[in-house]
Protein backbone atom coordinates (compact mmCIF):
# COMPACT_ATOMS: atom_id res chain seq x y z
CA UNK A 1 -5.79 -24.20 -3.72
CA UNK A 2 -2.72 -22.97 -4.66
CA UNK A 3 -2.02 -19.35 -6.64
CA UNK A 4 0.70 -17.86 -8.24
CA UNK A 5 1.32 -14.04 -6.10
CA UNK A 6 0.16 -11.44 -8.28
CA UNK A 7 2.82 -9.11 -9.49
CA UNK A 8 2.86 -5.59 -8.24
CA UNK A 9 1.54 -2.59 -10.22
CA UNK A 10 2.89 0.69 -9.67
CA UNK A 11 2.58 4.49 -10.35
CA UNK A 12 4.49 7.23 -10.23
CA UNK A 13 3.41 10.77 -10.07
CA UNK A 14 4.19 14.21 -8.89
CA UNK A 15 7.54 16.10 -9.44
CA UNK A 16 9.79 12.99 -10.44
CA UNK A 17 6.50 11.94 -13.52
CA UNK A 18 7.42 15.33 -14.99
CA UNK A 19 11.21 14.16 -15.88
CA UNK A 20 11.70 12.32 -19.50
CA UNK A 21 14.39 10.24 -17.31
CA UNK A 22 12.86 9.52 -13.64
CA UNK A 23 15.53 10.47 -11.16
CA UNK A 24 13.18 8.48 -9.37
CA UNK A 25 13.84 4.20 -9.13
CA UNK A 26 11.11 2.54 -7.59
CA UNK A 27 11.38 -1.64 -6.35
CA UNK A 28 8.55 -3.61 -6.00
CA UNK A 29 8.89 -6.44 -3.86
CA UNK A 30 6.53 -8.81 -1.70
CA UNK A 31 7.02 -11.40 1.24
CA UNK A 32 5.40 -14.11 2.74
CA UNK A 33 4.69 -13.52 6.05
CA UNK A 34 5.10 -16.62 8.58
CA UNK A 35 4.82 -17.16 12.16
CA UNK A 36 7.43 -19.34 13.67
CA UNK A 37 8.96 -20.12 16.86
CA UNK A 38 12.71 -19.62 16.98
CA UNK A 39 14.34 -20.31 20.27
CA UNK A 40 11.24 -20.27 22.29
CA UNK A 41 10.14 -17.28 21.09
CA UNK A 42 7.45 -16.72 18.73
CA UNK A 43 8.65 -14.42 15.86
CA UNK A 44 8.02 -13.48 12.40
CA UNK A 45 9.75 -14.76 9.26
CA UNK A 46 9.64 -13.29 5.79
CA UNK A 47 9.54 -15.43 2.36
CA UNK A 48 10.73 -12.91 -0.03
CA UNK A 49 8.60 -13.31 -3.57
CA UNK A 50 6.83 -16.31 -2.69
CA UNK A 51 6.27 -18.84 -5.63
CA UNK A 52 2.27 -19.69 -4.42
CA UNK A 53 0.24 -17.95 -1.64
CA UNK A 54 -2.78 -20.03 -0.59
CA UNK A 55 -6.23 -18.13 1.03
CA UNK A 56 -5.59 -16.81 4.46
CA UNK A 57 -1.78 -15.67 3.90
CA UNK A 58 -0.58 -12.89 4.68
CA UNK A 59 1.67 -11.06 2.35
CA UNK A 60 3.64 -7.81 2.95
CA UNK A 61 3.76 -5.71 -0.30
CA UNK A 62 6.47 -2.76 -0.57
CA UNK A 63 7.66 -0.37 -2.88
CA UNK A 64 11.44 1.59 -1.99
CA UNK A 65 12.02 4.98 -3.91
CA UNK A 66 15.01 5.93 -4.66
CA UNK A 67 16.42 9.18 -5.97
CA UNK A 68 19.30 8.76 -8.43
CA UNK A 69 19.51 12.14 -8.80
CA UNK A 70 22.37 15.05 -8.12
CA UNK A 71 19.20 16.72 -6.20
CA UNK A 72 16.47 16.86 -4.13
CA UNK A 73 12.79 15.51 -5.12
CA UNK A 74 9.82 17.33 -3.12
CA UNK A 75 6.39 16.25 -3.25
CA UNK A 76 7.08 12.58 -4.47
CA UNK A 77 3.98 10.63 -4.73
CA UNK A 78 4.13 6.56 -4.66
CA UNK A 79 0.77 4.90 -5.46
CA UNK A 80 0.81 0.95 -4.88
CA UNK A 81 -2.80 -0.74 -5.30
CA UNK A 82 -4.32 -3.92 -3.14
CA UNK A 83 -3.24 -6.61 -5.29
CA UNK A 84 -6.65 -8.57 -6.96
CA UNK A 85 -8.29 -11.34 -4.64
CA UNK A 86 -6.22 -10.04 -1.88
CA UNK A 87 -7.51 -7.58 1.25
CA UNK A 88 -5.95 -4.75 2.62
CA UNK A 89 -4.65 -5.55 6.25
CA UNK A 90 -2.59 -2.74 7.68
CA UNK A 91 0.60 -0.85 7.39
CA UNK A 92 3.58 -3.17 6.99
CA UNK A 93 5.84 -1.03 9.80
CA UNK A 94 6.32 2.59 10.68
CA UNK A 95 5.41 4.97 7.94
CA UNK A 96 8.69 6.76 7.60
CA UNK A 97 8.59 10.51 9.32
CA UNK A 98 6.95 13.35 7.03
CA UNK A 99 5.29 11.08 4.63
CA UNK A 100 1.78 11.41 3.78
CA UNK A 101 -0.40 8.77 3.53
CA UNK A 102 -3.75 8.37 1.96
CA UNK A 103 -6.08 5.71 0.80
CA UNK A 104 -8.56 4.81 -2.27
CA UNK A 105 -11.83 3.14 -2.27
CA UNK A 106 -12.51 4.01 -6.09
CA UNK A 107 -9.50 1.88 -7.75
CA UNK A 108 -6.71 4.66 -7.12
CA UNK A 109 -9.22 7.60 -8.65
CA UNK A 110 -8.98 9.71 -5.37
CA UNK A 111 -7.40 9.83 -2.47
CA UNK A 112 -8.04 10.67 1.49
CA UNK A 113 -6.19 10.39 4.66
CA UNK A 114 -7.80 7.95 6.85
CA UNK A 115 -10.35 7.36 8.19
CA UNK A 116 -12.12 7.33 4.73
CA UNK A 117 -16.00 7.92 5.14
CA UNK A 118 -18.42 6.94 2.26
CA UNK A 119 -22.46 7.23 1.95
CA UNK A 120 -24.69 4.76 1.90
CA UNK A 121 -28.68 4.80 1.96
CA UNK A 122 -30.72 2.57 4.15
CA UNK A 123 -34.50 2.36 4.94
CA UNK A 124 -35.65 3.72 7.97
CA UNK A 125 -39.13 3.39 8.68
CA UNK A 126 -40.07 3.16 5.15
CA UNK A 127 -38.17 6.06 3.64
CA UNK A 128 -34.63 6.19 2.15
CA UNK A 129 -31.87 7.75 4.32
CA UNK A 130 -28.35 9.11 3.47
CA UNK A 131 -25.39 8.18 5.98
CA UNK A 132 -22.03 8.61 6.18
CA UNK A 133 -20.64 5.85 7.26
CA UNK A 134 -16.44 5.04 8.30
CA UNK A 135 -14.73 2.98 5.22
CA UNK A 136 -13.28 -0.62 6.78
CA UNK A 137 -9.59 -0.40 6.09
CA UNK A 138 -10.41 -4.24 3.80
CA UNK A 139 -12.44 -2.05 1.65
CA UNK A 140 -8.99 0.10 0.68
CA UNK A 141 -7.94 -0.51 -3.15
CA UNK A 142 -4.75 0.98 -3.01
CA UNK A 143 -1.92 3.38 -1.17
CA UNK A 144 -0.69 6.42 -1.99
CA UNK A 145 2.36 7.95 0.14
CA UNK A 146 3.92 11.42 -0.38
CA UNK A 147 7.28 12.19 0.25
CA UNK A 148 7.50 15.44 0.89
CA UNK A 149 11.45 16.04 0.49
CA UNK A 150 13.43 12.74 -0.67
CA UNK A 151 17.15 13.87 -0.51
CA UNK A 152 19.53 12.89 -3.96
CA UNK A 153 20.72 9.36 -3.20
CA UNK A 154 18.05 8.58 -0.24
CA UNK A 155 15.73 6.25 -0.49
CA UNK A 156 12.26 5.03 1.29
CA UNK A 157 10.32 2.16 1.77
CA UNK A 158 6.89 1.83 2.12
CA UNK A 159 4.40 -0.83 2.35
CA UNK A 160 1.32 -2.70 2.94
CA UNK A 161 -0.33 -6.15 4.39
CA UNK A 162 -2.69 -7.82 2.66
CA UNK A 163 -4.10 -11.73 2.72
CA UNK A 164 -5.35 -13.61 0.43
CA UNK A 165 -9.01 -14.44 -0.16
């Protein structure tokens, strides 16, 4: 079965939210992610903004922030959920020096650097125990990265892997 890729949602928050005009531009983009063999050689291609992803592909999702402004932005934070019916897979690259990043189990309420650690309660011998247990990065629901210092016309890009369920 075939589906249309989900858009991607965005937010925005920190020192660049608190401007009327952002000096902050953020693009939203997603790929296809293919394995093919060019040459001999086994490499990966990218299908930017796919028409139809089918269950089992892998999609990288990204987000570039730009400043537009005459100055400096400190402390710029990027959120960028796990699209519906998709998982989160991994980072899509390097994470770009200095930037934080942090992940949500709770639909983007709070954030954590990884590993993320949540309690559950099992029975043990009859009576109800608390553990903390390690979140599995497929249970993240979305991203948040902060730049700490994102010069006037610099720009970064962050991202994602997910696949489809």
């Amino acid at each position: 079965m075939q589906a249309r890729a989900p858009l991607l949602l965005l937010a925005l928050s920190g020192a660049a939210m608190a401007q009327s005009a952002s000096p902050l531009v953020l693009h939203a983009a997603q790929a296809l992610l293919q394995t093919v063999t060019v040459g001999g050689k086994v490499t990966e291609k990218r299908v930017a903004d796919p028409a139809s992803v089918r269950p089992g592909d892998i999609l990288a999702q990204t987000v570039t922030a730009r400043n537009v402004s005459a100055r400096a932005l400190g402390n710029v934070a990027v959120k960028l959920p796990v699209p519906p019916n998709m998982v989160y897979l991994a980072p899509d690259g390097p994470t770009p020096e200095g930037v934080r990043t942090e992940y949500s189990i709770d639909g983007g309420k709070t954030f954590a650097p990884a590993p993320l650690k949540k309690k559950v309660t099992v029975t043990e011998n009859g009576k109800a125990v608390t553990r903390e247990v390690e979140v599995r990065p497929s249970e993240y629901q979305a991203v948040r990265w902060t730049i700490p210092l994102l010069p006037a016309g610099a720009e970064k890009t962050l991202g994602f892997r997910v696949q489809v369920k």
